[in-house]
PDB file of N, CA and C in Angstrom:
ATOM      1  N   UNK A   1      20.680 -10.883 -25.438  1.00  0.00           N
ATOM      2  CA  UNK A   1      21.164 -11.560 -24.270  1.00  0.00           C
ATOM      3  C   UNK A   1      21.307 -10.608 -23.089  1.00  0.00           C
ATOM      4  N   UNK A   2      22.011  -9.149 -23.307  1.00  0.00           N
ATOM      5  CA  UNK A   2      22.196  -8.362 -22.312  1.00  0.00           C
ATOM      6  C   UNK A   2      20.552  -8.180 -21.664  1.00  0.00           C
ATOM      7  N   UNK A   3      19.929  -7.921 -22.508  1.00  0.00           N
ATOM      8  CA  UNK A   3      18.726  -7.147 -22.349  1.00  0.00           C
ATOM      9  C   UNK A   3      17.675  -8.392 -21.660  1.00  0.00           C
ATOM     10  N   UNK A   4      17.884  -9.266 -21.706  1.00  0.00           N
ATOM     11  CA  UNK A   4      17.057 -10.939 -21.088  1.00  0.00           C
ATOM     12  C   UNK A   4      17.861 -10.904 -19.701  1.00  0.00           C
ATOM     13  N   UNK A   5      19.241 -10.421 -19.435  1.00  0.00           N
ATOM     14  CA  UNK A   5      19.878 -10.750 -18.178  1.00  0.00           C
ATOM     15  C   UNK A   5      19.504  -9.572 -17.513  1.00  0.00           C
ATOM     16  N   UNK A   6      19.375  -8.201 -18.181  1.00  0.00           N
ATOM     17  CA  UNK A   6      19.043  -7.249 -17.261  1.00  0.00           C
ATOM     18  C   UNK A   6      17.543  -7.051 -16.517  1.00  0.00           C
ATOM     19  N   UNK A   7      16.836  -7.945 -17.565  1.00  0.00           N
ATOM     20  CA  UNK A   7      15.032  -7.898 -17.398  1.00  0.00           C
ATOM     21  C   UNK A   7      15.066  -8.920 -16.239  1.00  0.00           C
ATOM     22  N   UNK A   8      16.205 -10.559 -16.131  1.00  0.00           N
ATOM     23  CA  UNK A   8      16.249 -11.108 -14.784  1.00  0.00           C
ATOM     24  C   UNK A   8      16.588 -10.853 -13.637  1.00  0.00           C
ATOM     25  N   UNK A   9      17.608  -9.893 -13.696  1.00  0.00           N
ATOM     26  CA  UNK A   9      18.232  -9.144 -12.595  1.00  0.00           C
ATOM     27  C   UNK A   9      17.211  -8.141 -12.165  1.00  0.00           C
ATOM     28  N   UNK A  10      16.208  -7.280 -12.780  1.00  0.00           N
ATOM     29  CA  UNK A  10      15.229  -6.667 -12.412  1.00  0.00           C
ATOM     30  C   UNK A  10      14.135  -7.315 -11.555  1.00  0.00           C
ATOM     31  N   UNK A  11      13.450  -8.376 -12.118  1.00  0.00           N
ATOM     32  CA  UNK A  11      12.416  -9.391 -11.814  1.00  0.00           C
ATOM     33  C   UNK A  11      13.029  -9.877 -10.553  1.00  0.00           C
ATOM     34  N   UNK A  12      14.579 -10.368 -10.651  1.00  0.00           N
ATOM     35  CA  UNK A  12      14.527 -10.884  -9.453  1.00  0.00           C
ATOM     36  C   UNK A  12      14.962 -10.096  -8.062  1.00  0.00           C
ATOM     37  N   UNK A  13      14.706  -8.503  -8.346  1.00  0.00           N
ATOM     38  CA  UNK A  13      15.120  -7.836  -7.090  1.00  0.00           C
ATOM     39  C   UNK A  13      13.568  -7.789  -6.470  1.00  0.00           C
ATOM     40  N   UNK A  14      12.633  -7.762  -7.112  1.00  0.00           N
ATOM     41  CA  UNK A  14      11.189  -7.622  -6.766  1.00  0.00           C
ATOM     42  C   UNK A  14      10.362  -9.077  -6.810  1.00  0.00           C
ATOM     43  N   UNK A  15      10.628  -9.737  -7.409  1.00  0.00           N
ATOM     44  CA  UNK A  15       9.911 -11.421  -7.274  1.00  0.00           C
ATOM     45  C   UNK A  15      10.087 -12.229  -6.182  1.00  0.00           C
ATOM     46  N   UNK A  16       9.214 -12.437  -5.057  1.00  0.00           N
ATOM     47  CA  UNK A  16       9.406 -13.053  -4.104  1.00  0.00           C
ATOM     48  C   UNK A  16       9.349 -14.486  -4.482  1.00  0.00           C
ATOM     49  N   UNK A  17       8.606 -14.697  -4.876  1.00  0.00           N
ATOM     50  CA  UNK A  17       8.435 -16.444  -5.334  1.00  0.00           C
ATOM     51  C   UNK A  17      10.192 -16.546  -5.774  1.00  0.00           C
ATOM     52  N   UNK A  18      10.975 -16.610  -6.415  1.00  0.00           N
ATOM     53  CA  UNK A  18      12.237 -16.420  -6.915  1.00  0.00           C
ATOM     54  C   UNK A  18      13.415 -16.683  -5.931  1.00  0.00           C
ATOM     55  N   UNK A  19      14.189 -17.625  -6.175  1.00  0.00           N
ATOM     56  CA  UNK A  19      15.048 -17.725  -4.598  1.00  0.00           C
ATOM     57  C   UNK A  19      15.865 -16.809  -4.428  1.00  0.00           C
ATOM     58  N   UNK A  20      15.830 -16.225  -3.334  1.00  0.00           N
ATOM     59  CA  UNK A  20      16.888 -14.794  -3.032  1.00  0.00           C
ATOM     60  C   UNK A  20      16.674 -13.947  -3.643  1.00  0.00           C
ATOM     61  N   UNK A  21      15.068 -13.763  -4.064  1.00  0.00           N
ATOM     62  CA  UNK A  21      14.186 -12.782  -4.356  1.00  0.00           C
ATOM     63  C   UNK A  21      13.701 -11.951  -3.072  1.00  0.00           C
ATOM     64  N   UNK A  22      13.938 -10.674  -3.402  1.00  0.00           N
ATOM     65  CA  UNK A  22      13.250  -9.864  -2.028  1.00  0.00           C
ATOM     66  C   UNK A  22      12.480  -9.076  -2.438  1.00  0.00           C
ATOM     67  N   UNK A  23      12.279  -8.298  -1.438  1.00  0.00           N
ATOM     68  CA  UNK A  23      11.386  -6.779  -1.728  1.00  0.00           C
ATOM     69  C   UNK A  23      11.403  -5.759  -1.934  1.00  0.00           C
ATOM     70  N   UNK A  24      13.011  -5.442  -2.923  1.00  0.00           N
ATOM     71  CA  UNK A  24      13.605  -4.569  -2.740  1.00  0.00           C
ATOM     72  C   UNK A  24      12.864  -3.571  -3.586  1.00  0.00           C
ATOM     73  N   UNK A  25      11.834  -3.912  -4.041  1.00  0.00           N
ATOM     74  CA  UNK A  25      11.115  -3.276  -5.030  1.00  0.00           C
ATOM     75  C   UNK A  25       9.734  -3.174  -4.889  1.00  0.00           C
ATOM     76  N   UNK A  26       9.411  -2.863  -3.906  1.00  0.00           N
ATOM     77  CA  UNK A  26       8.050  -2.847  -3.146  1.00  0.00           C
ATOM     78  C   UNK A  26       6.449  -2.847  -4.192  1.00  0.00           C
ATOM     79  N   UNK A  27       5.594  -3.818  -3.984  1.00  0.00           N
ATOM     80  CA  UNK A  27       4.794  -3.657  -5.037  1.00  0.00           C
ATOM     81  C   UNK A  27       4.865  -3.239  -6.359  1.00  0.00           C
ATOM     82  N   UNK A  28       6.310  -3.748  -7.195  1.00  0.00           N
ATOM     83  CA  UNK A  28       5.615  -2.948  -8.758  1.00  0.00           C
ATOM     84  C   UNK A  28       5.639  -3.819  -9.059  1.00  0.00           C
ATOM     85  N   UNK A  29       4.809  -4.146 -10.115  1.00  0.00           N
ATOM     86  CA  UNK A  29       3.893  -5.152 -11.444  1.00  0.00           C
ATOM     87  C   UNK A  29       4.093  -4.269 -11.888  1.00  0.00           C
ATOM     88  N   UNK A  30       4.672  -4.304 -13.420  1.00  0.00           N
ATOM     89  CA  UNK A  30       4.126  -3.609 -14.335  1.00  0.00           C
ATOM     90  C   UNK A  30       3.140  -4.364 -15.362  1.00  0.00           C
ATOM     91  N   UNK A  31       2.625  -3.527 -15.670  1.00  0.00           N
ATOM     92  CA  UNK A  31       1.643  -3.521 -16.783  1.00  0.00           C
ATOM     93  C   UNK A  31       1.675  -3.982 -18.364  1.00  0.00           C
ATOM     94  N   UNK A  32       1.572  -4.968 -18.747  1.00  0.00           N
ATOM     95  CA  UNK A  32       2.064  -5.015 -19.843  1.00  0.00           C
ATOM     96  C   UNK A  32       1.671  -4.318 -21.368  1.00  0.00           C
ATOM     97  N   UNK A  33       2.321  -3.685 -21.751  1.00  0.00           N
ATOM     98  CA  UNK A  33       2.147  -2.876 -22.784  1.00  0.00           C
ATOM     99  C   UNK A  33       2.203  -3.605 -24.204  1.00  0.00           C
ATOM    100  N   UNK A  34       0.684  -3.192 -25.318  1.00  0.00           N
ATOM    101  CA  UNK A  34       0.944  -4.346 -26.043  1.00  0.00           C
ATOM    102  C   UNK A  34       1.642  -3.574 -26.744  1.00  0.00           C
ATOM    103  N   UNK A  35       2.065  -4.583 -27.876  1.00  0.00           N
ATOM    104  CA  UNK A  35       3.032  -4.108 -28.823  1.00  0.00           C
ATOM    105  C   UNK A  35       4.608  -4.021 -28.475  1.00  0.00           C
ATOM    106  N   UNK A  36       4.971  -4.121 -26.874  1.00  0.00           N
ATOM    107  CA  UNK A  36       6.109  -4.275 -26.667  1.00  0.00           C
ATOM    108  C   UNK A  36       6.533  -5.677 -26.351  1.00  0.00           C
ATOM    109  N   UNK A  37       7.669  -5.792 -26.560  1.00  0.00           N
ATOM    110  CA  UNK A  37       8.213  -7.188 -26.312  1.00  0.00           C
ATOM    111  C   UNK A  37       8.500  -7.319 -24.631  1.00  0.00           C
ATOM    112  N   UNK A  38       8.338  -8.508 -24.244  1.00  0.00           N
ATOM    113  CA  UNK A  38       8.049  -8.922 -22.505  1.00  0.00           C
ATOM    114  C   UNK A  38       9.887  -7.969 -21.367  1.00  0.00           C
ATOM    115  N   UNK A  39      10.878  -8.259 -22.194  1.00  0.00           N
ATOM    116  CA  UNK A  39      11.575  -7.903 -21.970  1.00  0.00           C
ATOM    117  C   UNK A  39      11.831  -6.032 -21.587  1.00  0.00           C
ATOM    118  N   UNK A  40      11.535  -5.519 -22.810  1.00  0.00           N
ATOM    119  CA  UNK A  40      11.874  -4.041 -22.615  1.00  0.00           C
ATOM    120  C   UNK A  40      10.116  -3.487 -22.180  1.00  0.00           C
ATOM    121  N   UNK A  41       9.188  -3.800 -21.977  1.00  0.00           N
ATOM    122  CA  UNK A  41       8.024  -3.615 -21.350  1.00  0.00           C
ATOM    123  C   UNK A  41       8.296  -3.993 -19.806  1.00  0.00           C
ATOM    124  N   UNK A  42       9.245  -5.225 -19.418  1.00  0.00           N
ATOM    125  CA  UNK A  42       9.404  -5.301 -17.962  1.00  0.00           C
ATOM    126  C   UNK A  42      10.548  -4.361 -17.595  1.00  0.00           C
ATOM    127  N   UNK A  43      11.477  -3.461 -18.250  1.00  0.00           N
ATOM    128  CA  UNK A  43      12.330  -2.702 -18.293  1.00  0.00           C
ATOM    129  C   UNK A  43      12.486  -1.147 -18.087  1.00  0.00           C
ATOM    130  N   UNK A  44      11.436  -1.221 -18.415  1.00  0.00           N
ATOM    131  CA  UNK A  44      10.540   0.256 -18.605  1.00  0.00           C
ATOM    132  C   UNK A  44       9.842   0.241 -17.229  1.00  0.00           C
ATOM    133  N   UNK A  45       9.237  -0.490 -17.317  1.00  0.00           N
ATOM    134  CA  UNK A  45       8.014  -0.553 -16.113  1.00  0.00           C
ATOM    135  C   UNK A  45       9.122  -0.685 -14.588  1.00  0.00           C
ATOM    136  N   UNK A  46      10.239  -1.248 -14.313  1.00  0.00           N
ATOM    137  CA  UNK A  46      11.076  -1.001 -13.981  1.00  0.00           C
ATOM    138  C   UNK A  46      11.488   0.093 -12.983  1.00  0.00           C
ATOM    139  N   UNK A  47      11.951   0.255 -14.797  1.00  0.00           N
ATOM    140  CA  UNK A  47      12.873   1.850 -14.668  1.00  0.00           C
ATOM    141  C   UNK A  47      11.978   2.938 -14.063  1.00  0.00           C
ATOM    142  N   UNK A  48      10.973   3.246 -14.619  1.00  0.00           N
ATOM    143  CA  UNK A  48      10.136   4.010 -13.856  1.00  0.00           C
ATOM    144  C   UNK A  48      10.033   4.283 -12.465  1.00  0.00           C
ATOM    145  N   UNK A  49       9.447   3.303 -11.478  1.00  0.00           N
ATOM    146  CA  UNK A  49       9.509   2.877 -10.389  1.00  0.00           C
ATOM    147  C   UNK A  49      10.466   3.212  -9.573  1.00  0.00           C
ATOM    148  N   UNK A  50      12.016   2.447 -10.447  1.00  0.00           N
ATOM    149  CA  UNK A  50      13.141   3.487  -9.978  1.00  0.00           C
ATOM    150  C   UNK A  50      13.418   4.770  -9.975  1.00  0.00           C
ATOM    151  N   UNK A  51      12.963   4.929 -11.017  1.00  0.00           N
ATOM    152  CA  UNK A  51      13.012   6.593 -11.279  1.00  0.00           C
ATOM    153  C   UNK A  51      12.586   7.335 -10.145  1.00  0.00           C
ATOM    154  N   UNK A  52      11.039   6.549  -9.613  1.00  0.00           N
ATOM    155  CA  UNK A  52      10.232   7.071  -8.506  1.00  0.00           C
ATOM    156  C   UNK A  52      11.708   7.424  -7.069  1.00  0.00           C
ATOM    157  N   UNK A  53      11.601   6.182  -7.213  1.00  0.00           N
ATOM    158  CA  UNK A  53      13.021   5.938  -5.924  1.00  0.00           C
ATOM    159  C   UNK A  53      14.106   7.003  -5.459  1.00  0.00           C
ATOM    160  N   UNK A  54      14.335   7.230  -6.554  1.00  0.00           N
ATOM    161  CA  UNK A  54      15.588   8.140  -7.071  1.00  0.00           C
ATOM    162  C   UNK A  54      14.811   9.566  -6.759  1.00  0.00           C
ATOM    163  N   UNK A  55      13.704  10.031  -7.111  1.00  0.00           N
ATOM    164  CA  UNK A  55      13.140  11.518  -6.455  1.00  0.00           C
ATOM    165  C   UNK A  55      12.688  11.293  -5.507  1.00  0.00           C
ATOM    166  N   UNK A  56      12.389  10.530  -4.658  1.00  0.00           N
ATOM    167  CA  UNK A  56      12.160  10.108  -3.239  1.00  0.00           C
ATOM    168  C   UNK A  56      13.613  10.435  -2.969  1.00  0.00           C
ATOM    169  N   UNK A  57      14.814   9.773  -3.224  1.00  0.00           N
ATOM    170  CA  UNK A  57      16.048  10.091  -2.181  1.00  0.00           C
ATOM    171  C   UNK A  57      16.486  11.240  -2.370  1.00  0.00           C
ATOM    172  N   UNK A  58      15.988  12.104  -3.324  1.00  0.00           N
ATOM    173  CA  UNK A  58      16.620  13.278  -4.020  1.00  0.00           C
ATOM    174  C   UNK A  58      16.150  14.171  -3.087  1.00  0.00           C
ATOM    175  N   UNK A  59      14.667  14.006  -2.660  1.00  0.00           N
ATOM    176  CA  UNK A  59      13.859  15.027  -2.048  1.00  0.00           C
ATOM    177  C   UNK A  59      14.135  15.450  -0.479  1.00  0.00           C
ATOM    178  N   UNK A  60      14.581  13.998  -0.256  1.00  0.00           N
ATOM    179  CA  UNK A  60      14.940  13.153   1.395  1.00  0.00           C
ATOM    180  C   UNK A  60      16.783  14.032   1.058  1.00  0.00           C
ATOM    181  N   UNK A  61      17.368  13.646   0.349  1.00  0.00           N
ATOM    182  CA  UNK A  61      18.694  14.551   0.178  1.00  0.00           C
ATOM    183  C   UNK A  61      18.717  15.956   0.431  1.00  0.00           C
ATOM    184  N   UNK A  62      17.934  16.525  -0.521  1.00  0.00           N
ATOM    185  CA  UNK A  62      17.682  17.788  -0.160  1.00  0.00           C
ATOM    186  C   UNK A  62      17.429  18.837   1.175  1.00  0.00           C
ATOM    187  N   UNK A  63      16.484  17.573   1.769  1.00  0.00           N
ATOM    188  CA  UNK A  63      15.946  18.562   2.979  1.00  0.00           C
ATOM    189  C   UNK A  63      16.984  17.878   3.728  1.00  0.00           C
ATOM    190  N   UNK A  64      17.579  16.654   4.046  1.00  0.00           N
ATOM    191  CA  UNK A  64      19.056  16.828   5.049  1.00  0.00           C
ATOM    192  C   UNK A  64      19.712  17.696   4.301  1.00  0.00           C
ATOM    193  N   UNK A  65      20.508  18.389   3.380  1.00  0.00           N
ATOM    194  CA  UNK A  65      21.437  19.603   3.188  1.00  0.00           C
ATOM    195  C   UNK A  65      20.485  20.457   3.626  1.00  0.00           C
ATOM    196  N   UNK A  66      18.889  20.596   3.637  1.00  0.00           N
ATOM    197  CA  UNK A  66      18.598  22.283   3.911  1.00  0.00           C
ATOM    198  C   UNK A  66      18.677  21.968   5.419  1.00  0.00           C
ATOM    199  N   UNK A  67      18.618  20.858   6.511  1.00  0.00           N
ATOM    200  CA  UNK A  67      19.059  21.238   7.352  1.00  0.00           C
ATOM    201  C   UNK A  67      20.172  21.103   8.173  1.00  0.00           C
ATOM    202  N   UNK A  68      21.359  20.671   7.697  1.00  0.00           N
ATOM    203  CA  UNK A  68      22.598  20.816   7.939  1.00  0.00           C
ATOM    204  C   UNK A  68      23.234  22.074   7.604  1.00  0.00           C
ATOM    205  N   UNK A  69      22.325  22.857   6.278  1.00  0.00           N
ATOM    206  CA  UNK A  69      23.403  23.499   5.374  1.00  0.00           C
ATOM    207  C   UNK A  69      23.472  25.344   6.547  1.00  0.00           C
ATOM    208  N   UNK A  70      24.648  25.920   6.086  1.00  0.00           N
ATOM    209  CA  UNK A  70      25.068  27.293   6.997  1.00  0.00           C
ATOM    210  C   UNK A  70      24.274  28.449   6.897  1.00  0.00           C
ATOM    211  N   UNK A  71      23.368  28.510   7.481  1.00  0.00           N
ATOM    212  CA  UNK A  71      22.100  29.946   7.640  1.00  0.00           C
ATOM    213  C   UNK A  71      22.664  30.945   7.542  1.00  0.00           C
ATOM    214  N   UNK A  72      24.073  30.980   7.592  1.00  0.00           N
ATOM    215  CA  UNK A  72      24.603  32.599   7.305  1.00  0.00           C
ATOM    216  C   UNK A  72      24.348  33.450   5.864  1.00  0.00           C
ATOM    217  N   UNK A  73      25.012  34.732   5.490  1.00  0.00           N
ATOM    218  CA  UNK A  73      24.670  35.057   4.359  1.00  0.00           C
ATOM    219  C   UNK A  73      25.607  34.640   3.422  1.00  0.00           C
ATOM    220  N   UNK A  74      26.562  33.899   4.064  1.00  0.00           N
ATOM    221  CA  UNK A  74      27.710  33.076   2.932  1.00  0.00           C
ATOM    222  C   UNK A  74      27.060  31.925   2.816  1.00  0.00           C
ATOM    223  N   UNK A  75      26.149  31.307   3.097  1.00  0.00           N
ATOM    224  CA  UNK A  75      26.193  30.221   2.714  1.00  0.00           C
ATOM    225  C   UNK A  75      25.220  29.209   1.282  1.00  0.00           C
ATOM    226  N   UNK A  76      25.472  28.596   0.666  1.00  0.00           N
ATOM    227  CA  UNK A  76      25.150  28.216  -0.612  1.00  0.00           C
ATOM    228  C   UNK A  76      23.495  27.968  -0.224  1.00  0.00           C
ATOM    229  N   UNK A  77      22.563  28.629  -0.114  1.00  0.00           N
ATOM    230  CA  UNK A  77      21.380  28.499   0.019  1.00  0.00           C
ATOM    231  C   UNK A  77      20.227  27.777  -0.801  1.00  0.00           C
ATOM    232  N   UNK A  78      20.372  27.740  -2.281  1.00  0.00           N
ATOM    233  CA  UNK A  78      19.706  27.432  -3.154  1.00  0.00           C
ATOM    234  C   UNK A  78      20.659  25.995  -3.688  1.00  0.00           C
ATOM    235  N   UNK A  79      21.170  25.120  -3.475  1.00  0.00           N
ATOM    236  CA  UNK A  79      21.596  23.943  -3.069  1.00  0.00           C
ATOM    237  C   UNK A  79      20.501  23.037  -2.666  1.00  0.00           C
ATOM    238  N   UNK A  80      19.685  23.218  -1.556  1.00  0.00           N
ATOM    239  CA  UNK A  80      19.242  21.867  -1.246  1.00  0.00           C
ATOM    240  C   UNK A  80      17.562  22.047  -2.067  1.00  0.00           C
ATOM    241  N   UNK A  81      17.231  23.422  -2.544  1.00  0.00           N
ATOM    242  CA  UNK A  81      15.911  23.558  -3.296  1.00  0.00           C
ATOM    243  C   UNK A  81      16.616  23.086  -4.656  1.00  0.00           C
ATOM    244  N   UNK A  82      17.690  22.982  -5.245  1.00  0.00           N
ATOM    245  CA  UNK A  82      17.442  22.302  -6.688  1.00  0.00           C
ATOM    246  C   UNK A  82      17.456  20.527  -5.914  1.00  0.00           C
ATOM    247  N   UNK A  83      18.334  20.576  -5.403  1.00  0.00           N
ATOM    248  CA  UNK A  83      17.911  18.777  -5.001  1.00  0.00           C
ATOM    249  C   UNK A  83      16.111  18.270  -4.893  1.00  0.00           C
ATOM    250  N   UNK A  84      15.467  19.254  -3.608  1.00  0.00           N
ATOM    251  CA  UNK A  84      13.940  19.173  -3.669  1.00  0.00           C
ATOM    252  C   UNK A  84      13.312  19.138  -5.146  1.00  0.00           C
ATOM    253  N   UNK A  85      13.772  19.624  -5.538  1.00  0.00           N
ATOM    254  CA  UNK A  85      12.878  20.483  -6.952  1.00  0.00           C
ATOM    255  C   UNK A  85      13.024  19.726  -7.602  1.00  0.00           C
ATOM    256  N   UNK A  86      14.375  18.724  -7.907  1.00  0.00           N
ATOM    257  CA  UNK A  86      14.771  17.748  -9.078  1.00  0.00           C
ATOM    258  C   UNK A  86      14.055  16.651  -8.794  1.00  0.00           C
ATOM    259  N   UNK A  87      14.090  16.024  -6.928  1.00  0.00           N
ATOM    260  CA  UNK A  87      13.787  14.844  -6.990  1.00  0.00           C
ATOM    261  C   UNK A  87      12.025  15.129  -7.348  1.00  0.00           C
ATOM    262  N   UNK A  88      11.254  16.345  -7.143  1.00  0.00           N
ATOM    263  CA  UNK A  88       9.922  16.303  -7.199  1.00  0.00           C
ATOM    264  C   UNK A  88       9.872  16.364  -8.752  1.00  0.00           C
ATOM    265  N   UNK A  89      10.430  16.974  -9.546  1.00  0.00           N
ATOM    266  CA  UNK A  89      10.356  16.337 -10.862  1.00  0.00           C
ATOM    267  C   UNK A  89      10.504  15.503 -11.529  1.00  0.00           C
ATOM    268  N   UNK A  90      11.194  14.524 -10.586  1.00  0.00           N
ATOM    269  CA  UNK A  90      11.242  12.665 -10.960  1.00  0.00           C
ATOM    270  C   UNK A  90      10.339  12.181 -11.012  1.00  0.00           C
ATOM    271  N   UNK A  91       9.748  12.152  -9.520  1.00  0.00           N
ATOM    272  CA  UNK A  91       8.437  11.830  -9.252  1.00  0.00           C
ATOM    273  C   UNK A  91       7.203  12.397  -9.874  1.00  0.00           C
ATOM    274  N   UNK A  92       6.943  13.451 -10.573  1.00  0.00           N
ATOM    275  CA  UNK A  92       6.185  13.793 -10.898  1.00  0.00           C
ATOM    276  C   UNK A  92       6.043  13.544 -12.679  1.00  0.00           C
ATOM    277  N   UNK A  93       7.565  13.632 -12.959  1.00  0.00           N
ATOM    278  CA  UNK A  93       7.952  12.641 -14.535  1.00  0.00           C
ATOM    279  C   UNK A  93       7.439  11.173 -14.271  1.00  0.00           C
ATOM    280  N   UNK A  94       8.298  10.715 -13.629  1.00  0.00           N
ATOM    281  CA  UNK A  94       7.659   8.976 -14.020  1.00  0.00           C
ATOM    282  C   UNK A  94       6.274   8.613 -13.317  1.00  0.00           C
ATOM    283  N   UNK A  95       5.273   9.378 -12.552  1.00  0.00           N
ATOM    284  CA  UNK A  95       3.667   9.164 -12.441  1.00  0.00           C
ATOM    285  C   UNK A  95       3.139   9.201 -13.313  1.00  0.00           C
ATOM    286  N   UNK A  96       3.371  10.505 -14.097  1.00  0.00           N
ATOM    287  CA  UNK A  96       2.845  10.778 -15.108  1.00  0.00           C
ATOM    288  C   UNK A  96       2.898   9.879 -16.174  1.00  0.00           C
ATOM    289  N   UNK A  97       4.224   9.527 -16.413  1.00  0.00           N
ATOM    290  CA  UNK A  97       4.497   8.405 -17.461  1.00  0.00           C
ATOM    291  C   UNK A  97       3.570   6.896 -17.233  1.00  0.00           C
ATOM    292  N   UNK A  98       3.710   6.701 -15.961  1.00  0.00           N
ATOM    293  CA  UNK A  98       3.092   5.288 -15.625  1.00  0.00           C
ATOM    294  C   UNK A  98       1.751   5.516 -15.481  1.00  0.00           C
ATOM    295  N   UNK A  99       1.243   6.470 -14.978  1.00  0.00           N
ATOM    296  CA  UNK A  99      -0.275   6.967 -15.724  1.00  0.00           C
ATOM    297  C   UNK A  99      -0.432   6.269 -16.772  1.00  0.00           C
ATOM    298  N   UNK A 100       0.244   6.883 -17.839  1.00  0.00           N
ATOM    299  CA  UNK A 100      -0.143   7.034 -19.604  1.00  0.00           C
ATOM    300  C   UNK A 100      -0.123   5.932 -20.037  1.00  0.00           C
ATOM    301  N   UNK A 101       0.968   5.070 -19.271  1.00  0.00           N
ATOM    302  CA  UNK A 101       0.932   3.660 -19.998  1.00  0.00           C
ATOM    303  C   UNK A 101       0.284   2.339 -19.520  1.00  0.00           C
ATOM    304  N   UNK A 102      -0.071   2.892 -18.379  1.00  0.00           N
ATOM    305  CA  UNK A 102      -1.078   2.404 -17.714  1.00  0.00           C
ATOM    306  C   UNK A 102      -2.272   2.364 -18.529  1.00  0.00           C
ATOM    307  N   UNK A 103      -2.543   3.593 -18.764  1.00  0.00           N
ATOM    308  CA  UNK A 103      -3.963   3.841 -19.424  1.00  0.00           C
ATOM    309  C   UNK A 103      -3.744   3.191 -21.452  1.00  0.00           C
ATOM    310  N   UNK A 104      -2.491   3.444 -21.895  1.00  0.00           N
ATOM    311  CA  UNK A 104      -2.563   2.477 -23.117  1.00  0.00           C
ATOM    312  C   UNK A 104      -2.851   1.267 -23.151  1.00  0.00           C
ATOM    313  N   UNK A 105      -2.201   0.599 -21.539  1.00  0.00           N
ATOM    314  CA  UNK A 105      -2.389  -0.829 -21.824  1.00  0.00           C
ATOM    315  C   UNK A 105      -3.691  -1.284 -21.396  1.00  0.00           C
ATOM    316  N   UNK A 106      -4.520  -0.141 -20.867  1.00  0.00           N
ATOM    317  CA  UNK A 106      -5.634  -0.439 -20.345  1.00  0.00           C
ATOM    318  C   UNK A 106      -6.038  -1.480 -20.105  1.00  0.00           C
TER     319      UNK A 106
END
């Protein structure tokens, strides 16, 4: 039941046809993967996407602290490169992933 309400609450942040469906989820379809059930295959496919989202704001985070943050020699310098660095490893984790399963479900 949780897992059917969370797969609707997903669908319907990205399903325009859907009333008070928007776009908050810009172009993802996922792919359906066989062997998974419709639910945790639309969950995944999802999450991913978000995932994307999430190193997009990480990266966008980062470079506002590197340029707000204090150029002096006190100041916490290596701060806004782990933010860069993390969110580019989001993004570069869940491509990769949606690659692969892309290419299973061929």
């Amino acid at each position: 039941m949780i897992t059917r309400m969370a797969a609707g609450l997903v669908t319907l942040a990205a399903d325009k046809d859907k009333k008070g469906g928007g776009d908050l989820i810009p172009g993802a379809k996922p792919t359906q993967i066989p062997g998974l059930s419709d639910p945790v295959s639309t969950l995944l496919g999802y999450g991913l996407w978000l995932l994307i989202l999430a190193g997009v704001g990480g990266v966008g985070f980062g470079i506002y602290k590197l340029a707000i943050s204090d150029k002096s020699r006190h100041g916490g310098g290596s701060e806004p490169f782990k933010w860069v660095g993390g969110g580019v490893v989001a993004i570069l984790l869940a491509g990769s992933l949606i690659t692969i399963l892309n290419g299973i479900a061929g």
